[in-house]
C-alpha atoms as a PDB file:
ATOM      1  CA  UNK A   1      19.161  12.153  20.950  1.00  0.00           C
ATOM      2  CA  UNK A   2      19.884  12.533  17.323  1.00  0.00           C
ATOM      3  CA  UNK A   3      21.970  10.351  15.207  1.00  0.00           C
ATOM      4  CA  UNK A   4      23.686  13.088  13.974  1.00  0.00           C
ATOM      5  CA  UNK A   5      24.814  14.406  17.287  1.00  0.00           C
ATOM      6  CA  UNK A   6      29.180  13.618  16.806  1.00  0.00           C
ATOM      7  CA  UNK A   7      29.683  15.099  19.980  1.00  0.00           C
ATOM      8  CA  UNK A   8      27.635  13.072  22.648  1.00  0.00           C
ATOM      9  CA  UNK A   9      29.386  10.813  24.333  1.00  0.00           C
ATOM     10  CA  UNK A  10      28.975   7.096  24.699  1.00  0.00           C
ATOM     11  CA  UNK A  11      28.507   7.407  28.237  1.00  0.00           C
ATOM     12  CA  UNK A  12      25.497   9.734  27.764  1.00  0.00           C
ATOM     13  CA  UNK A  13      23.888   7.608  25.432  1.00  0.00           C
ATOM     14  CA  UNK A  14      24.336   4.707  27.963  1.00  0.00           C
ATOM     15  CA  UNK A  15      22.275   6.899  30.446  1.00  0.00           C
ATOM     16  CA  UNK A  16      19.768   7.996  28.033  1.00  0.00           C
ATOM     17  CA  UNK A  17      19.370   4.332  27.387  1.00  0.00           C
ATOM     18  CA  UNK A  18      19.955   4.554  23.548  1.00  0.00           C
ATOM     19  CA  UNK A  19      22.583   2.012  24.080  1.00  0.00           C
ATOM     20  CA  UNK A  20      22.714  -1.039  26.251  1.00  0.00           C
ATOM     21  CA  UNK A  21      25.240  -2.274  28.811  1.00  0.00           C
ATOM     22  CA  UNK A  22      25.447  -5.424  26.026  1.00  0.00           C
ATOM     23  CA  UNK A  23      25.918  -3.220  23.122  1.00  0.00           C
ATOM     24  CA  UNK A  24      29.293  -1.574  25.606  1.00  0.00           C
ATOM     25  CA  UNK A  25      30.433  -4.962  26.344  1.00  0.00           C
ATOM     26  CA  UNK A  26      30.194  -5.847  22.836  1.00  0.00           C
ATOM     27  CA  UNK A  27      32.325  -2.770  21.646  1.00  0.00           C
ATOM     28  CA  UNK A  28      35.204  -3.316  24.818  1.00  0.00           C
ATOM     29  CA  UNK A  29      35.432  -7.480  23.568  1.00  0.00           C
ATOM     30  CA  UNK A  30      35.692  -6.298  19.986  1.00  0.00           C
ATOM     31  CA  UNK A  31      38.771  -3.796  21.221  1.00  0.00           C
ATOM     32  CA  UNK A  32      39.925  -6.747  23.071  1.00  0.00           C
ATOM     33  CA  UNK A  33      39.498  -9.104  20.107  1.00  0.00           C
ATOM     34  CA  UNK A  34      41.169  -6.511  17.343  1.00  0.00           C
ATOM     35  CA  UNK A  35      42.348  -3.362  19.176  1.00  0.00           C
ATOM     36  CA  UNK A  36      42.988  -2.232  15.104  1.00  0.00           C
ATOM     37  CA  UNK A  37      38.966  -2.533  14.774  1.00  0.00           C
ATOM     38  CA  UNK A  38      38.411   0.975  13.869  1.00  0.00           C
ATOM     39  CA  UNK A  39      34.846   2.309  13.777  1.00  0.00           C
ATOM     40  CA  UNK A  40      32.717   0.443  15.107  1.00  0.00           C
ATOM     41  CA  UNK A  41      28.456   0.044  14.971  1.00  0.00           C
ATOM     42  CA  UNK A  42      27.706   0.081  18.799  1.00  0.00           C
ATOM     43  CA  UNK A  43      24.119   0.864  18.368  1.00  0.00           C
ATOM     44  CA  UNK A  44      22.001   1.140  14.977  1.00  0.00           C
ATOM     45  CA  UNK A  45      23.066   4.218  13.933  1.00  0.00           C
ATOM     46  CA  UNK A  46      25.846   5.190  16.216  1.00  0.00           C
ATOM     47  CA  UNK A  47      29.173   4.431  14.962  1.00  0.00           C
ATOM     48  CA  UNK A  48      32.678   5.304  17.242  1.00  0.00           C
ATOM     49  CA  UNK A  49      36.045   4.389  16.730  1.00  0.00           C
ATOM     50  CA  UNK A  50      37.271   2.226  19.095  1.00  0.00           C
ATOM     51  CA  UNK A  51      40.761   2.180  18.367  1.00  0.00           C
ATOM     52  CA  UNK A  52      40.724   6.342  18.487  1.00  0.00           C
ATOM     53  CA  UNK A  53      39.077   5.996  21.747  1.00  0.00           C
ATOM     54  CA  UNK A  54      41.160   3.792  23.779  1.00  0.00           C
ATOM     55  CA  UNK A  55      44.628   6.186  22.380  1.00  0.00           C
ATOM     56  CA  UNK A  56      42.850   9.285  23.450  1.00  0.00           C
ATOM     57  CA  UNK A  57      42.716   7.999  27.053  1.00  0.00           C
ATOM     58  CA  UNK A  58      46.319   7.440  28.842  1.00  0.00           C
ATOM     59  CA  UNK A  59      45.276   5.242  31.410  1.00  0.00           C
ATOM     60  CA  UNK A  60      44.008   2.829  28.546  1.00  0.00           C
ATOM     61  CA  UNK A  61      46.461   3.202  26.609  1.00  0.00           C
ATOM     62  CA  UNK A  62      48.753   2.375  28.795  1.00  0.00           C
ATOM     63  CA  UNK A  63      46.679  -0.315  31.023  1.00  0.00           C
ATOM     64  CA  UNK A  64      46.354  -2.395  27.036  1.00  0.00           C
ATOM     65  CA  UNK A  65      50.047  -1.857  26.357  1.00  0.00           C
ATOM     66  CA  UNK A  66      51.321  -3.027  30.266  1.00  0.00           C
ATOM     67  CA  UNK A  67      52.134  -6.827  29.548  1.00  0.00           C
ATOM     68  CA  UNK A  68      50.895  -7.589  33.268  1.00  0.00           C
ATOM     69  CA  UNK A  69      47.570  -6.088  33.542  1.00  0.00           C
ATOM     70  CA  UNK A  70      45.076  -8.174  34.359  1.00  0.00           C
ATOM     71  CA  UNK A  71      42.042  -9.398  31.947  1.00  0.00           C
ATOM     72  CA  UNK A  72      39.635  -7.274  34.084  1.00  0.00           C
ATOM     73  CA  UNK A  73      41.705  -4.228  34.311  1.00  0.00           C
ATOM     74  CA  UNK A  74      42.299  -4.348  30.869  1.00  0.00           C
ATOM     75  CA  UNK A  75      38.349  -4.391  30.258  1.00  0.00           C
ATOM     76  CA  UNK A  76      37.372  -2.086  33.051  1.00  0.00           C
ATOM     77  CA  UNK A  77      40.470   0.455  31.451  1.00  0.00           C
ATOM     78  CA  UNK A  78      38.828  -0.022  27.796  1.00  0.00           C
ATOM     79  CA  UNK A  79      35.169   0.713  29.449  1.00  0.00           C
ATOM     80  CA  UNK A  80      35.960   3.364  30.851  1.00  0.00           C
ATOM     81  CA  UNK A  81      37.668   5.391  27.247  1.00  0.00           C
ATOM     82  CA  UNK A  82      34.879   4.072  25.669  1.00  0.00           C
ATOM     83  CA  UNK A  83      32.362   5.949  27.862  1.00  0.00           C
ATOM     84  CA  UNK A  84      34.302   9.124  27.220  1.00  0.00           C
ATOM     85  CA  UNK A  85      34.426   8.770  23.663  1.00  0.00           C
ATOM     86  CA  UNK A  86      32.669  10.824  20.961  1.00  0.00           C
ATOM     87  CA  UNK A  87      30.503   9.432  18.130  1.00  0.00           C
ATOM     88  CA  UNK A  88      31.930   9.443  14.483  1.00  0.00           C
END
C-alpha cells in the first residue's frame, strides 16, 4: 500500500499487516492519554488524526464523553473509530 494512499483505512492497513496490533494500541492509549492529540504517527509514514477520528464515530464519541463507561469500553469504543478512520 502506498504512503500516499489518504483514503485507506486503518483497519485495512491492520490486515495488510503494515501496521501492528501494538502500533493500534499505542494510538487508542495516546487518545486515552490526550484525547486533544491530533495527528498522530501510527506507523512510519502513516499519520491519522486521532482526535478527528474518535468525533467522526457517535458511538465513541459518546462512549469517551459518558462519565460511567468503563476503562475497557472506553478502549474497545476508541479501537473501533480508529479502525474506520482515514489516513491524513
Amino acid at each position: 500500500m502506498s504512503k500516499t494512499e489518504p483514503s485507506v483505512r486503518i483497519g485495512k492497513l491492520l490486515e495488510a499487516k503494515v501496521i501492528t496490533r501494538a502500533e493500534l494500541d499505542a494510538a487508542v492509549e495516546a487518545f486515552i492519554v490526550n484525547p486533544q492529540v491530533g495527528a498522530f504517527e501510527i506507523a512510519p509514514g502513516y499519520t491519522v488524526d486521532l482526535t478527528a477520528a474518535v468525533k467522526a464515530d457517535r458511538h465513541a464519541t459518546a462512549t469517551v464523553k459518558e462519565p460511567t463507561a468503563k476503562s475497557g469500553s472506553r478502549r474497545a469504543a476508541i479501537r473501533s473509530a480508529l479502525l474506520l478512520a482515514r489516513l491524513m
